[in-house]
Each structure stands twice: as structure tokens, then as C-alpha cells.
Protein backbone atom coordinates (compact mmCIF):
# COMPACT_ATOMS: atom_id res chain seq x y z
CA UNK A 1 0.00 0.00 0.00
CA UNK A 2 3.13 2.07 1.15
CA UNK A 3 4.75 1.96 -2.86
CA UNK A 4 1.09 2.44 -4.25
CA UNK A 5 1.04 6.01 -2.12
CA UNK A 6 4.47 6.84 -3.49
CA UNK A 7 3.57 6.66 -6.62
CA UNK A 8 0.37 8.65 -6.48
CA UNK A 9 2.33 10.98 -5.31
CA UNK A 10 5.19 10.91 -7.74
CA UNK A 11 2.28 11.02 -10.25
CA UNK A 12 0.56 13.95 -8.57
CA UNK A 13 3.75 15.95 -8.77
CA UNK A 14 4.59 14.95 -12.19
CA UNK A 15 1.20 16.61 -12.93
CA UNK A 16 1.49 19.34 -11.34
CA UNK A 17 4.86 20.59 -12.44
CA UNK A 18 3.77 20.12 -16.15
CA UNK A 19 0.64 22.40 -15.51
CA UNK A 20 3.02 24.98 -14.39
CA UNK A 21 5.70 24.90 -16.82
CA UNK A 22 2.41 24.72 -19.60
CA UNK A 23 1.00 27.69 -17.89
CA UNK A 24 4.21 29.10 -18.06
CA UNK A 25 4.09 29.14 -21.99
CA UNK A 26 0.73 30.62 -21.90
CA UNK A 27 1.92 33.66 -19.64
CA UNK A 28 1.88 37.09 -21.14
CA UNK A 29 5.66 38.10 -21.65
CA UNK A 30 7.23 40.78 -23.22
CA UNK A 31 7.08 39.89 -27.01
CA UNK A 32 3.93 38.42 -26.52
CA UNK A 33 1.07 39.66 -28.79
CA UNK A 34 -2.27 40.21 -26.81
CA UNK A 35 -5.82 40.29 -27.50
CA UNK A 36 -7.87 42.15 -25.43
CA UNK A 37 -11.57 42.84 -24.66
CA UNK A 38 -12.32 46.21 -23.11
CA UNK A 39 -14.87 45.63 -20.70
CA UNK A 40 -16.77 48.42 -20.80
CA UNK A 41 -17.12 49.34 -24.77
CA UNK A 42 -16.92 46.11 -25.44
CA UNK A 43 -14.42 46.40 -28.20
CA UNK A 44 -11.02 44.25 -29.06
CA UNK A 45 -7.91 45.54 -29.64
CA UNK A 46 -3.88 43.89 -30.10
CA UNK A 47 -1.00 44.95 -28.54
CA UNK A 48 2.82 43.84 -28.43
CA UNK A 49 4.18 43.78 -24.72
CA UNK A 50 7.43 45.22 -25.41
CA UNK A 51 10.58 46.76 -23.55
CA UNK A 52 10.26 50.39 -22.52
CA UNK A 53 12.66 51.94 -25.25
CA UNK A 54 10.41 49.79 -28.11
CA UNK A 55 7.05 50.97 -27.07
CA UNK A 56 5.01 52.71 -29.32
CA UNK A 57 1.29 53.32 -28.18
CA UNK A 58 -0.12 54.11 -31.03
CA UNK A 59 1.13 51.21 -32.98
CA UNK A 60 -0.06 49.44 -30.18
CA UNK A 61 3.46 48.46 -28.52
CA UNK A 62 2.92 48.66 -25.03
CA UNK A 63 5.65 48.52 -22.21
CA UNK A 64 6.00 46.40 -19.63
CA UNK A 65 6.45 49.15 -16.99
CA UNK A 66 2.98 50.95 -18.20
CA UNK A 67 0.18 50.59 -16.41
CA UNK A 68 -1.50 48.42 -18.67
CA UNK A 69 2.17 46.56 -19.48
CA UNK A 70 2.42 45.66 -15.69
CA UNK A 71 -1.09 44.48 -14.93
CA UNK A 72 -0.45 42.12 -18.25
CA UNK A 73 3.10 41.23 -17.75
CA UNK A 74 3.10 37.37 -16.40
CA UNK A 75 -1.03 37.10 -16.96
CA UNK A 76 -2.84 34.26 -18.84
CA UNK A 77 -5.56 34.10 -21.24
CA UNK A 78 -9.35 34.55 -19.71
CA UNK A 79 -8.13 36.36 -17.06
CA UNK A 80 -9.29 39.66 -15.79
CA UNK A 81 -7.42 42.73 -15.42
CA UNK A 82 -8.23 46.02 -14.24
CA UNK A 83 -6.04 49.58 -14.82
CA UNK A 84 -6.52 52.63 -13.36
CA UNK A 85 -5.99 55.88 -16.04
CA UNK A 86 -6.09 59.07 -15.13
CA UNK A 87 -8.30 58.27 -12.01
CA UNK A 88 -10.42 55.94 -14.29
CA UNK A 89 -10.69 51.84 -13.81
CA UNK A 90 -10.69 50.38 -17.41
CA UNK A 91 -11.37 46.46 -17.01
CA UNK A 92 -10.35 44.32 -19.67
CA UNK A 93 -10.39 40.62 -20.37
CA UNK A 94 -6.99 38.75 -22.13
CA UNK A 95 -8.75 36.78 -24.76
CA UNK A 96 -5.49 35.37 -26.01
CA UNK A 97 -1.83 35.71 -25.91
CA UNK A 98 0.50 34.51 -28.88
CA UNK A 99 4.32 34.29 -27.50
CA UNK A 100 6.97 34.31 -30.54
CA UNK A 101 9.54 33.34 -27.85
CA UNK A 102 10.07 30.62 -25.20
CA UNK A 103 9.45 31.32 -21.38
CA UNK A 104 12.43 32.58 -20.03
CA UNK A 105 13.67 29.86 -17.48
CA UNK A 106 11.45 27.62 -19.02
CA UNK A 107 13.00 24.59 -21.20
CA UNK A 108 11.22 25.27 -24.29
């Protein structure tokens, strides 16, 4: 019964650090091309999450450090985010996240 434990356990594990590292690869990152649904107007829009020096809002190249970049930065598709501008809460949904590049740390 002991060994049968052990490896439910071993098993369990297994699983679990596979969801991670998947969920990983699903994590907005900077590079990663986002979809998202504004909340309130109910209208889509794509953005690149990019380095501070490469963004370009109105090309929709967004950086990491904004306040949009940061709520988005490490976030996974269906979530929820909310951002405050100028005073304002804009809630948005991440309807999907494209990454051109592996997770760093990760071994993909």
C-alpha cells in the first residue's frame, strides 16, 4: 500500500509541475502579442508587450512598466485585469496571448 502512495504521489507531482511549466508558456511576456476585450465598450484591440525603449502606443506596442504593461506582464488568457488611467478603472479581459519566444527559465 506504502509503494502504491508513493507513486500517487510521484504522479501527482509529475502533474502538477507540467501544468506549471504549460502555464508558463501561456503567460503574457514581453514579445507576446495580446488580444484584449475592453470591458466596458466592449471592443477588441492587439497589442505587443514590449521593452520600454520599443514601445510605441499608437502602434499598439505597449511597455511592460505601463500601467497596462504591468497588470499584463506574467497574466494568462481569460483572465481579468483592471487599470486605473487618469483616475479611471478600465477592465479588460486577455482573450489570447501569442508568445513568438520561449518562457524565459522555461526549457522550451
Amino acid at each position: 500500500m506504502k509503494n502504491h502512495l508513493s507513486l500517487v504521489r510521484i504522479v501527482e507531482d509529475f502533474k502538477n509541475k507540467s501544468t506549471r511549466n504549460i502555464n508558463r508558456v501561456y503567460q503574457a511576456q514581453i514579445g507576446s502579442k495580446i488580444k484584449l476585450l475592453d470591458k466596458q465598450t466592449f471592443t477588441s484591440s492587439r497589442i505587443t508587450l514590449t521593452e520600454p525603449d520599443d514601445s510605441d502606443p499608437n502602434s499598439g506596442k505597449v511597455s511592460y512598466l505601463s500601467a497596462l504593461g504591468s497588470e499584463l506582464l506574467g497574466s494568462v488568457s481569460g483572465q481579468n485585469i483592471s487599470v486605473d488611467v487618469f483616475g479611471r478603472i478600465i477592465d479588460f479581459q486577455v482573450l489570447s496571448i501569442i508568445n513568438t519566444q520561449p518562457p524565459k527559465g522555461g526549457n522550451h
